[in-house]
Protein backbone atom coordinates (compact mmCIF):
# COMPACT_ATOMS: atom_id res chain seq x y z
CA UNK A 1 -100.78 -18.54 0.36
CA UNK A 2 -98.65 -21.37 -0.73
CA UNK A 3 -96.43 -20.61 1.53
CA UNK A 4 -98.42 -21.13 4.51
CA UNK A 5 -100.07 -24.22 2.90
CA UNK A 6 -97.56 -26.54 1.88
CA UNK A 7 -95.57 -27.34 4.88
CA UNK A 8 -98.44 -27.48 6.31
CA UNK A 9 -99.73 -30.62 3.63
CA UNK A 10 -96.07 -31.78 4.50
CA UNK A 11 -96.11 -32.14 7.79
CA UNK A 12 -99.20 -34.08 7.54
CA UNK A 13 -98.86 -35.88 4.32
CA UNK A 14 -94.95 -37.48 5.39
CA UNK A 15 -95.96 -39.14 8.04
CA UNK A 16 -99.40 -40.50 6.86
CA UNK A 17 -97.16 -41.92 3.44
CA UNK A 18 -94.49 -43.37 5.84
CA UNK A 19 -97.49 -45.31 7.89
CA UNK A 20 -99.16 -46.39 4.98
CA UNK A 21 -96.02 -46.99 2.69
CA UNK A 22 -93.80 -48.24 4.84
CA UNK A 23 -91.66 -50.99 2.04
CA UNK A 24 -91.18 -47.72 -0.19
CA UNK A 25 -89.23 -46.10 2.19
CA UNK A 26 -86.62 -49.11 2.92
CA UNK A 27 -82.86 -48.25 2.78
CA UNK A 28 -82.95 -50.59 -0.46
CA UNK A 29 -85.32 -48.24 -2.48
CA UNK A 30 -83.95 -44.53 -1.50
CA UNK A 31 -80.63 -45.52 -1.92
CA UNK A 32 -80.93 -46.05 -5.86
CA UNK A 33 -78.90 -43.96 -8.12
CA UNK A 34 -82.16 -43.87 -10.72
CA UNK A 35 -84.02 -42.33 -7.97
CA UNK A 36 -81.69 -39.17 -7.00
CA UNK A 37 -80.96 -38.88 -10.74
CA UNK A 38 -84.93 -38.63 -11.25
CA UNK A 39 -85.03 -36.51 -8.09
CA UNK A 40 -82.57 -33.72 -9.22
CA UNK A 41 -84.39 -33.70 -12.56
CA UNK A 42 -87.44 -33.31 -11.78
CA UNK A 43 -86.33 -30.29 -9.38
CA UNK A 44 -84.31 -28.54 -11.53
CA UNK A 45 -87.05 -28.57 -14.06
CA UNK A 46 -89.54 -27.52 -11.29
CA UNK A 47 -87.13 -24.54 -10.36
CA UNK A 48 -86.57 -23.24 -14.01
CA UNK A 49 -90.56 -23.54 -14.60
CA UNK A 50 -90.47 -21.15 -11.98
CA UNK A 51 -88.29 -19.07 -12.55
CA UNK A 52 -89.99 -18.45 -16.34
CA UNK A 53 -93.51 -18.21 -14.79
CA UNK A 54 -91.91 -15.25 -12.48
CA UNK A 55 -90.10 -13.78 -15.11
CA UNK A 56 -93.55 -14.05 -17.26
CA UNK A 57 -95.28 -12.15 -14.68
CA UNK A 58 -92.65 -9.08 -14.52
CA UNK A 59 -92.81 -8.79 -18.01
CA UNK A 60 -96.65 -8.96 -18.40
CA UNK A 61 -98.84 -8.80 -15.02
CA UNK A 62 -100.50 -11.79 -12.89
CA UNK A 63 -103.49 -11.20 -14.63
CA UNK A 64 -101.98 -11.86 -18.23
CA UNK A 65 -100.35 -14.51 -16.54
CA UNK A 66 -103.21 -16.37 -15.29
CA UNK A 67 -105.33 -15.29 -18.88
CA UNK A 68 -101.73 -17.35 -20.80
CA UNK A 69 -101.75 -20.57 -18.35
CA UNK A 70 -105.73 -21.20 -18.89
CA UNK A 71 -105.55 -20.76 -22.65
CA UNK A 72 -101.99 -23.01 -22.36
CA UNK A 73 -104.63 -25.75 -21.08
CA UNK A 74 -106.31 -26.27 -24.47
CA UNK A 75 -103.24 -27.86 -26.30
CA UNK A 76 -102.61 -29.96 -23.20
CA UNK A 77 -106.41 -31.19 -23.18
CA UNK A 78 -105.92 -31.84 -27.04
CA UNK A 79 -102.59 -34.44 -26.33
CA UNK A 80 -104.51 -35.75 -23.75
CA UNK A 81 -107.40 -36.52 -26.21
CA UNK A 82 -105.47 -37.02 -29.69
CA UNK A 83 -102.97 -39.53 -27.59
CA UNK A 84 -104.41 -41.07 -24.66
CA UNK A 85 -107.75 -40.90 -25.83
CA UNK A 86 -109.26 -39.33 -23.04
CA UNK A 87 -113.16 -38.56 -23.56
CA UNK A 88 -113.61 -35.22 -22.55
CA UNK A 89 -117.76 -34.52 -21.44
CA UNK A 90 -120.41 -31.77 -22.10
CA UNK A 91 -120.16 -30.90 -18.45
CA UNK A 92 -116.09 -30.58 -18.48
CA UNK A 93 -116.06 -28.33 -21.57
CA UNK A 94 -118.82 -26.35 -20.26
CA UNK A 95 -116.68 -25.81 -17.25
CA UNK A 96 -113.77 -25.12 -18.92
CA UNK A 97 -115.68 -22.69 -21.42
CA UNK A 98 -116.56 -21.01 -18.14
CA UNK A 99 -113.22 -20.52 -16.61
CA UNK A 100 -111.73 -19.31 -20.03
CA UNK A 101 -114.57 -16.11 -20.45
């Protein structure tokens, strides 16, 4: 599905940032060395995420997989609370209760 989706959101999403963003897209602010160092980091990262989640899902099946990444949620809702504070409602945990049973 994601493969038929997301050039798709790029083709429309590229042009609509480049109309509405036009200074962030000046020579000046690609061309910094930060940037493509950020850039490559970020996809490498993204690529060997991946590759682990695919891995994960040969070794186990897609729907231990998918039973892992919604229990992996809970620690990442407790940072967000213990550090940033977040408030986290009735509603959301009900939700979330939901989606885990």
């Amino acid at each position: 599905l994601l493969a038929y989706t997301l050039p798709i959101t790029g083709i429309v999403c590229v042009p609509l940032a480049f109309y509405f963003e036009p200074r962030a897209y000046t020579a000046d602010h690609i061309a910094q060395m930060k940037l493509s160092g950020s850039i490559c980091a970020v996809a490498f990262g993204l690529n060997l995420m991946l590759f682990a989640e695919l891995k994960l899902v040969d070794y186990l099946s897609a729907v231990a997989f998918q039973v892992l990444s919604t229990v992996h949620q809970i620690p990442i809702v407790l940072a967000g609370v213990v550090l940033c504070g977040n408030h986290v409602g009735f509603f959301a945990v009900c939700g979330f209760c939901s989606c885990m049973f």
